[in-house]
PDB file of N, CA and C in Angstrom:
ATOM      1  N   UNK A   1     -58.737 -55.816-137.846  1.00  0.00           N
ATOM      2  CA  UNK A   1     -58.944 -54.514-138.444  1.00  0.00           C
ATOM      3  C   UNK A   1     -58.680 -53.441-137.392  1.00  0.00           C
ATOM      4  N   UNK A   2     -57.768 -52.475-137.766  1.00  0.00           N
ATOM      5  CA  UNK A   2     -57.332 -51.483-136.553  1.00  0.00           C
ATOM      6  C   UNK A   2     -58.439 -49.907-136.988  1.00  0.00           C
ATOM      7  N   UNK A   3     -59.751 -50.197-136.147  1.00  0.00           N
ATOM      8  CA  UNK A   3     -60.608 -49.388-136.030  1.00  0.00           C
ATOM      9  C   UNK A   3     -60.327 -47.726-135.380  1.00  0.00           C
ATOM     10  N   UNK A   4     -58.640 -47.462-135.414  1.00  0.00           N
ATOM     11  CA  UNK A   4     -58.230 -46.018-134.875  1.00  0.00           C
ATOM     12  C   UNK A   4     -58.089 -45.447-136.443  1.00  0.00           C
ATOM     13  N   UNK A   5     -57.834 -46.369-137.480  1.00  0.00           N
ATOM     14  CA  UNK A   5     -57.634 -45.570-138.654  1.00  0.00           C
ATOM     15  C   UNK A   5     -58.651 -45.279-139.242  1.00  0.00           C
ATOM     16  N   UNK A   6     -59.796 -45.727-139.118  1.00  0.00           N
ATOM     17  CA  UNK A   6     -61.301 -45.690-139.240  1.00  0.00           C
ATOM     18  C   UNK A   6     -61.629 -44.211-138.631  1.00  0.00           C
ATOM     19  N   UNK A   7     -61.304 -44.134-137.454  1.00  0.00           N
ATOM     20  CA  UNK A   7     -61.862 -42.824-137.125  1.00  0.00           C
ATOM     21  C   UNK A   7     -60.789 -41.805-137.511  1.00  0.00           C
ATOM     22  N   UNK A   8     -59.548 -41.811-137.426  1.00  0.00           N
ATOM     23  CA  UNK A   8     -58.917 -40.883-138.048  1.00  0.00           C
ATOM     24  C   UNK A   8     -59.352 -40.418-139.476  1.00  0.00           C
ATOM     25  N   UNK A   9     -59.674 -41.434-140.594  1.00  0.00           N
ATOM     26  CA  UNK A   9     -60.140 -41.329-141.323  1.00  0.00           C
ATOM     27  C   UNK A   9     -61.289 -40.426-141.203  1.00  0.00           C
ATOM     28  N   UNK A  10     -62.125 -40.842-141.101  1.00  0.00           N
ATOM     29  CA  UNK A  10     -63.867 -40.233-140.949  1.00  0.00           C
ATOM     30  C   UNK A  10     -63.484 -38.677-140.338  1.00  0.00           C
ATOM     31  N   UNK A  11     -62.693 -38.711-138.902  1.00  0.00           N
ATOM     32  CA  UNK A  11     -62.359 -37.331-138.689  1.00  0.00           C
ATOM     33  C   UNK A  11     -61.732 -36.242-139.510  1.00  0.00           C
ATOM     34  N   UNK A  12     -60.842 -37.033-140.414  1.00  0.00           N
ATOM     35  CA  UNK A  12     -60.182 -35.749-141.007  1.00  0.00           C
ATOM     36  C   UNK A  12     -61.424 -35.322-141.991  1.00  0.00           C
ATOM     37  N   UNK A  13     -62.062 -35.841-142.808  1.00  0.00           N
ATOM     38  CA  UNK A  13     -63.191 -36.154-143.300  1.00  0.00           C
ATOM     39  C   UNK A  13     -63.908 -34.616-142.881  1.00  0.00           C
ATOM     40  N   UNK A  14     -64.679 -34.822-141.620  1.00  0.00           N
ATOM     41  CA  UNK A  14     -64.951 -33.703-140.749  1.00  0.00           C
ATOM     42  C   UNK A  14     -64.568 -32.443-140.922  1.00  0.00           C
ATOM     43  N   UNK A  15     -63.122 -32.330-140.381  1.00  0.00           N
ATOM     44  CA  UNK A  15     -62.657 -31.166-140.408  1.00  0.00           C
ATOM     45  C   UNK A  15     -62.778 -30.553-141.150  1.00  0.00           C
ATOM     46  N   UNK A  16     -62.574 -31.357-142.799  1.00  0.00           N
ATOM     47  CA  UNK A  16     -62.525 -30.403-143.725  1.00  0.00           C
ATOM     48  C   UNK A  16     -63.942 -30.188-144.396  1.00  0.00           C
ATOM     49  N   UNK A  17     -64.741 -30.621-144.040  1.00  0.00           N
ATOM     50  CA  UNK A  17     -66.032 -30.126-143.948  1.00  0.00           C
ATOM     51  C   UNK A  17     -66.624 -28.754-143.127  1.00  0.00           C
ATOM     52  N   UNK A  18     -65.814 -29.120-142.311  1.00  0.00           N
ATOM     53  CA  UNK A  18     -66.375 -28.174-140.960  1.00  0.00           C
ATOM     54  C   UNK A  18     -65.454 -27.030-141.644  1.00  0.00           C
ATOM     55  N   UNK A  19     -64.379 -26.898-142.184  1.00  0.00           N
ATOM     56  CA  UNK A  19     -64.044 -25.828-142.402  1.00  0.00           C
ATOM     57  C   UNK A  19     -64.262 -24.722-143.549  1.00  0.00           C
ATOM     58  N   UNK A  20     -64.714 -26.071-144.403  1.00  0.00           N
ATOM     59  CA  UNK A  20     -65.396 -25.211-145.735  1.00  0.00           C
ATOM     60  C   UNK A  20     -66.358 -24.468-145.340  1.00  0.00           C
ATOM     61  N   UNK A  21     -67.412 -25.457-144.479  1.00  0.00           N
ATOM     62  CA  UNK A  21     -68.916 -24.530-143.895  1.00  0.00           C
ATOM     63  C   UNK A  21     -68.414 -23.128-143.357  1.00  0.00           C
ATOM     64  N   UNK A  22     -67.451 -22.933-142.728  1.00  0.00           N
ATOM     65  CA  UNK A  22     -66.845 -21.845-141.877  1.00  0.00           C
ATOM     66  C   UNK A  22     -66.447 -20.898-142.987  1.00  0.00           C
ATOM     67  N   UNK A  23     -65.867 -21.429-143.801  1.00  0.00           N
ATOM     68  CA  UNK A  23     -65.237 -20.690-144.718  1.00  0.00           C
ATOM     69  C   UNK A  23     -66.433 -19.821-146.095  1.00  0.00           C
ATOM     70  N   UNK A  24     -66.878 -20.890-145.780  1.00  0.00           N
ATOM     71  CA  UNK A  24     -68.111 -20.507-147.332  1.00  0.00           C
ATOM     72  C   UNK A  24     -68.949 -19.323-146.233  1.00  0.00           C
ATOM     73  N   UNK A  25     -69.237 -19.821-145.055  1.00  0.00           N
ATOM     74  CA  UNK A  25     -70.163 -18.991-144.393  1.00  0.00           C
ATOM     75  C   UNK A  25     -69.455 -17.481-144.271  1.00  0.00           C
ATOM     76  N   UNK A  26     -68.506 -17.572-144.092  1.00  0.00           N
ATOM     77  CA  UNK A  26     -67.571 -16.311-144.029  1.00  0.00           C
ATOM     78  C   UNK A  26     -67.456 -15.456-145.144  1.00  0.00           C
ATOM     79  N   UNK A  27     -67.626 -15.863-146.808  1.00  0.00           N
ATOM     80  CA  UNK A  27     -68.172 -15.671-147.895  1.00  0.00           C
ATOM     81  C   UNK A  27     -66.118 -15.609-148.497  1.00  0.00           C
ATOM     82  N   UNK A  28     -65.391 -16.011-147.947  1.00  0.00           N
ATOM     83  CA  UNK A  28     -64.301 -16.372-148.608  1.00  0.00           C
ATOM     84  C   UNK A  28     -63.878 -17.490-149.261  1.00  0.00           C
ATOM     85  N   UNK A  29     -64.856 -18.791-149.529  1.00  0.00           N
ATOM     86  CA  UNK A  29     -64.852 -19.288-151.037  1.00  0.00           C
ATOM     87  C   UNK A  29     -66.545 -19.265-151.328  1.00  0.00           C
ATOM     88  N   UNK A  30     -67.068 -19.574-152.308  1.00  0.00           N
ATOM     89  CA  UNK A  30     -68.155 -19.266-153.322  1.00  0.00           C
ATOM     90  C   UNK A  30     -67.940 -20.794-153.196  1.00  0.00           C
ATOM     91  N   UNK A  31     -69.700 -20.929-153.806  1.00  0.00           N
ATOM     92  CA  UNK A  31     -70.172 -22.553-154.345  1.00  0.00           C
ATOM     93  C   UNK A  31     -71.345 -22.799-153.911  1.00  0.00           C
ATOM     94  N   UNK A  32     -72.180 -22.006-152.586  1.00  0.00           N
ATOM     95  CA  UNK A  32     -73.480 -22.861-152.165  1.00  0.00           C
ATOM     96  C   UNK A  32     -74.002 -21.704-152.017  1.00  0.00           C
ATOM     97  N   UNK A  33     -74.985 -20.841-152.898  1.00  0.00           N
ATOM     98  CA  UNK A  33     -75.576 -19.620-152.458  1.00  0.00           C
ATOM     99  C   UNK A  33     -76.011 -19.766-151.180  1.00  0.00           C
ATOM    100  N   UNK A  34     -76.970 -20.543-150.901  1.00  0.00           N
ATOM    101  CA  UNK A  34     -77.502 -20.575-149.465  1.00  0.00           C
ATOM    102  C   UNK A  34     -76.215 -20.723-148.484  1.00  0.00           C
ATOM    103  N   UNK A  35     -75.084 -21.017-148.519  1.00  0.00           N
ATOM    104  CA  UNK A  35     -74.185 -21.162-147.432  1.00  0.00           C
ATOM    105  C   UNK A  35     -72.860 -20.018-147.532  1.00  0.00           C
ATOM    106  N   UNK A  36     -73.222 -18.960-148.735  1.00  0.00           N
ATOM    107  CA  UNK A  36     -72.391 -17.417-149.025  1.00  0.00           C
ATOM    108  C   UNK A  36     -72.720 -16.812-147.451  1.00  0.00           C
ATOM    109  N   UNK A  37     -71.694 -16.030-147.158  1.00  0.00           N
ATOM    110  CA  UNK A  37     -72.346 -15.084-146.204  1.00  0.00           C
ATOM    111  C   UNK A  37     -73.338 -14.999-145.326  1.00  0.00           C
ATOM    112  N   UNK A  38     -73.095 -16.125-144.821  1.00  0.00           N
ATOM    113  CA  UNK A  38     -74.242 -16.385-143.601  1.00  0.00           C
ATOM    114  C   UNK A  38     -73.519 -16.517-142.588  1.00  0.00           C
ATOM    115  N   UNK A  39     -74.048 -16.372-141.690  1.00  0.00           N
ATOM    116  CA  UNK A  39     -73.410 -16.313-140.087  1.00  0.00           C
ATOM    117  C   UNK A  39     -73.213 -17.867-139.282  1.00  0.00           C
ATOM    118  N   UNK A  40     -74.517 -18.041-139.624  1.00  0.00           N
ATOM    119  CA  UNK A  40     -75.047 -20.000-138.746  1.00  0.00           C
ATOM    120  C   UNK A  40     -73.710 -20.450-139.644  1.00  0.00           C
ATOM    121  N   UNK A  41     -73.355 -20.765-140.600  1.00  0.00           N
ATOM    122  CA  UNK A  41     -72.386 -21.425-140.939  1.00  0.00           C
ATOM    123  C   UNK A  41     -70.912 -21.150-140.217  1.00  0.00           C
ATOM    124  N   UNK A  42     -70.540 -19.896-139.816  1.00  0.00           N
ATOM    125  CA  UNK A  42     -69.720 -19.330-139.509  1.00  0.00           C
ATOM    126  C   UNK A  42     -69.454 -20.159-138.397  1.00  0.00           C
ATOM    127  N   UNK A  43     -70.436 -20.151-137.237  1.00  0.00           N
ATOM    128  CA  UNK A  43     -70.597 -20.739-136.475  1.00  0.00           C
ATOM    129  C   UNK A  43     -70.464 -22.328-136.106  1.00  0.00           C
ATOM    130  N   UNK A  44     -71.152 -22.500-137.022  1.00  0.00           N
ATOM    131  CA  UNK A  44     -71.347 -23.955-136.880  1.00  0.00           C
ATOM    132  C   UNK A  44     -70.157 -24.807-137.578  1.00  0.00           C
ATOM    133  N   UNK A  45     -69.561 -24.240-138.446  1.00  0.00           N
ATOM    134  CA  UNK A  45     -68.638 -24.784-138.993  1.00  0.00           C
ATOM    135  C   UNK A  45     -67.457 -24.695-138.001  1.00  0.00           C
ATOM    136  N   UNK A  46     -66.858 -24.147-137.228  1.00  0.00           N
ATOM    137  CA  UNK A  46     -65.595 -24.749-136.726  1.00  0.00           C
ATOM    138  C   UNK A  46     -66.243 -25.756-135.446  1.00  0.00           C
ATOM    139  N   UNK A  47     -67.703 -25.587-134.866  1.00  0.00           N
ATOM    140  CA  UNK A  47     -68.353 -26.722-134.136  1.00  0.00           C
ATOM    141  C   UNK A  47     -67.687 -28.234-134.693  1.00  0.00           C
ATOM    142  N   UNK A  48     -68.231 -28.080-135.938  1.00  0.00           N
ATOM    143  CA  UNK A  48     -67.807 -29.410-136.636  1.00  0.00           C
ATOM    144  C   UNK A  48     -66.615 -29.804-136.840  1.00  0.00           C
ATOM    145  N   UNK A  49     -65.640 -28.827-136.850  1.00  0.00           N
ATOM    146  CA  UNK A  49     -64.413 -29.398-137.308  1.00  0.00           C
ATOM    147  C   UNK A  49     -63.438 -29.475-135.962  1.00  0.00           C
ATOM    148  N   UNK A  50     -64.222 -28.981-134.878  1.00  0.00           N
ATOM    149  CA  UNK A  50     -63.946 -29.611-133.476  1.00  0.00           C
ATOM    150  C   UNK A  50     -64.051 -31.261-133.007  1.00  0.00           C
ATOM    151  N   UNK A  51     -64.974 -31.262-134.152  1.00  0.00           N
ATOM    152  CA  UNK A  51     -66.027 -32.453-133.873  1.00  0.00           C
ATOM    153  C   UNK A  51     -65.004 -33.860-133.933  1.00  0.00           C
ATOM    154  N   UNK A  52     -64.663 -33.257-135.797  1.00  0.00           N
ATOM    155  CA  UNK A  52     -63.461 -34.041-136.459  1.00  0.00           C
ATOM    156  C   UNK A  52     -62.712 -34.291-135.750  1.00  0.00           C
ATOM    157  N   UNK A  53     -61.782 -33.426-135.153  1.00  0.00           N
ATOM    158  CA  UNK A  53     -60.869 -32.966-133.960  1.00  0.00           C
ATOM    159  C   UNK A  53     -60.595 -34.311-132.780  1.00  0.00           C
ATOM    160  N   UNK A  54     -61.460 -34.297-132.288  1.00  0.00           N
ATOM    161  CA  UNK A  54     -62.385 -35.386-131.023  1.00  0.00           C
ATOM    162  C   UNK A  54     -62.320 -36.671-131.686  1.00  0.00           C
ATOM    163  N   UNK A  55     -62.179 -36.825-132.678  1.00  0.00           N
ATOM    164  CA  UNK A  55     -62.450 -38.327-133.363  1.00  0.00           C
ATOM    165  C   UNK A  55     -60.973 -38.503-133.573  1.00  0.00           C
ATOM    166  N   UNK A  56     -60.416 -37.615-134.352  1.00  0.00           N
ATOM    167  CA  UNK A  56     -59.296 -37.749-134.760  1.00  0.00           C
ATOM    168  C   UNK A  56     -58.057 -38.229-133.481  1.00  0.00           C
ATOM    169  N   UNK A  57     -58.675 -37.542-132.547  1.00  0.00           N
ATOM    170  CA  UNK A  57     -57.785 -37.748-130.719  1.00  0.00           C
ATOM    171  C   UNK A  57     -58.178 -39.233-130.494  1.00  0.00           C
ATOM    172  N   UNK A  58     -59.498 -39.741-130.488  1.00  0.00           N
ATOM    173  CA  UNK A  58     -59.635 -40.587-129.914  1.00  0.00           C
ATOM    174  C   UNK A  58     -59.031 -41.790-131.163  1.00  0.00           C
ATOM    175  N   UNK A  59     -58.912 -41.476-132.421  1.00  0.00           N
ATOM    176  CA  UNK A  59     -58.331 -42.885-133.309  1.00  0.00           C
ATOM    177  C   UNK A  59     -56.548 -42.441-133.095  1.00  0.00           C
ATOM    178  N   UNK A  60     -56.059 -41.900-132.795  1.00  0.00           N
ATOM    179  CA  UNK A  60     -54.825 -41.886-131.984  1.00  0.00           C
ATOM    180  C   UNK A  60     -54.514 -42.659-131.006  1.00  0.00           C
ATOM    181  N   UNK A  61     -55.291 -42.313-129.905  1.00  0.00           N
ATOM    182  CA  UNK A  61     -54.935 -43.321-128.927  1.00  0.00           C
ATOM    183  C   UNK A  61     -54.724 -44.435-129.131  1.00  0.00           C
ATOM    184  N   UNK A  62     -53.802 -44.886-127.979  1.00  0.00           N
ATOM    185  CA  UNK A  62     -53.277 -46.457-128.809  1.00  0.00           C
ATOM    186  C   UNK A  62     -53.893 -47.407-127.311  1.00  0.00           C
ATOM    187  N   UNK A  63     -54.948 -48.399-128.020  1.00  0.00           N
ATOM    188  CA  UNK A  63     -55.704 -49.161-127.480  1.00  0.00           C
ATOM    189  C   UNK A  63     -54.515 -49.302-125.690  1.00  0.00           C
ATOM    190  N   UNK A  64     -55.866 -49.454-124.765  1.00  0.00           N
ATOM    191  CA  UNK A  64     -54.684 -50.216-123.388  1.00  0.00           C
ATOM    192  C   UNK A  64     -54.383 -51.764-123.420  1.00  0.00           C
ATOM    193  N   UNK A  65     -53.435 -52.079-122.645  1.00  0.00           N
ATOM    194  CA  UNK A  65     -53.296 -53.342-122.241  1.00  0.00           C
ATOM    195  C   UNK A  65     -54.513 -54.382-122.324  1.00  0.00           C
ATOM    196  N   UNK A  66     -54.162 -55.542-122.958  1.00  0.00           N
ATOM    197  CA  UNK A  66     -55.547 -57.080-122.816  1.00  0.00           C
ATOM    198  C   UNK A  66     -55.466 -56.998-121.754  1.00  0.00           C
ATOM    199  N   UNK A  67     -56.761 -57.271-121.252  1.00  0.00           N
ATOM    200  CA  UNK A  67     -56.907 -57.905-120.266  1.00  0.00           C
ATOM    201  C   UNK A  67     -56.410 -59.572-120.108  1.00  0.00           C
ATOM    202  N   UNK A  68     -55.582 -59.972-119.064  1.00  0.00           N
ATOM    203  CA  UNK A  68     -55.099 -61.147-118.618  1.00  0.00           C
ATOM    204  C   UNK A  68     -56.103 -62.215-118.309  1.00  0.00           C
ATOM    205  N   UNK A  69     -56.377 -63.292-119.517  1.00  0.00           N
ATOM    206  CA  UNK A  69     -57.336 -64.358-118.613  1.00  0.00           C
ATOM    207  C   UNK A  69     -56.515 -65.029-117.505  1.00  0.00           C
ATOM    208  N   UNK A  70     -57.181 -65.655-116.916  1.00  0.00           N
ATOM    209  CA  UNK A  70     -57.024 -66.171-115.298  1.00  0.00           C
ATOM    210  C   UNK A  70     -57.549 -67.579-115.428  1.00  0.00           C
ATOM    211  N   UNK A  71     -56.415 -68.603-115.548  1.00  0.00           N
ATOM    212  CA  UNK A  71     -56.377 -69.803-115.299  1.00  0.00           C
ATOM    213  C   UNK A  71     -58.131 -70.127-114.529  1.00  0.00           C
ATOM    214  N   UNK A  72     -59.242 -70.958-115.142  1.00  0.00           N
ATOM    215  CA  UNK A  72     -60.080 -71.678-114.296  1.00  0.00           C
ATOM    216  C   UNK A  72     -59.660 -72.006-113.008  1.00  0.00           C
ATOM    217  N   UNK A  73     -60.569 -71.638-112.093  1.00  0.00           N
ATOM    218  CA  UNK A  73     -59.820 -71.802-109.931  1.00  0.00           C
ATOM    219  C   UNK A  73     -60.688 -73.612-110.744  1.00  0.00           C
ATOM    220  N   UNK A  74     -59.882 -74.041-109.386  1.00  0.00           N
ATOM    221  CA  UNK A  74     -60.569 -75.783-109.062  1.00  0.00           C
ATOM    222  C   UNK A  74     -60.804 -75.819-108.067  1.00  0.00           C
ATOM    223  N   UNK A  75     -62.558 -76.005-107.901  1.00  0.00           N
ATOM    224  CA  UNK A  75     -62.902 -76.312-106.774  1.00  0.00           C
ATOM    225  C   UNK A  75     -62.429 -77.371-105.748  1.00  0.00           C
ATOM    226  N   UNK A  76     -62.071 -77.325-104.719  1.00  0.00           N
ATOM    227  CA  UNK A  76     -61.662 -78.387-103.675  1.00  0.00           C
ATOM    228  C   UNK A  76     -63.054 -79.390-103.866  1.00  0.00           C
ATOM    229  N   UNK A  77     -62.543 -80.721-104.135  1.00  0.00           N
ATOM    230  CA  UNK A  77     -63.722 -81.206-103.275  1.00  0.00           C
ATOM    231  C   UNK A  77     -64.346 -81.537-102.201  1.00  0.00           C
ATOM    232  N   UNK A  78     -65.699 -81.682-101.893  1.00  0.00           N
ATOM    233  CA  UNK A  78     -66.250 -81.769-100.700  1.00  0.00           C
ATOM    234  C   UNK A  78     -65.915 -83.088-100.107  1.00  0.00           C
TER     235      UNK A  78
END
């Protein structure tokens, strides 16, 4: 299972959360009286869709190199 599409997923997820909050808080779309024209949302909403952001970078990255197992050493005997 390639766990970068997992977070890309979930991140974009985010963003567009984080941007509604920003947006609703800004009072340029309607839908959550408590989240019309408020400031903390304003705020806090592009926090979050930074957040997304950060997730979204890190399910990009493309995993590093396996690590190489290493043949068992044989002890000399005594």
């Amino acid at each position: 299972m390639n766990f970068g599409k997992i977070e890309i997923g979930i991140g974009a997820v985010i963003i567009v959360l984080g941007t509604v909050f920003a947006l609703q808080g800004a009072g340029i779309i309607g839908g959550s009286s408590l989240m019309d024209n408020n400031s903390t949302f304003v705020l806090v909403g592009p926090l979050i869709a930074v957040g997304g952001l950060v997730l979204v970078a890190f399910g990009l990255q493309s995993p590093g190199p396996k690590p190489k197992k290493e043949p068992p050493s044989e002890i000399p005997p005594v």
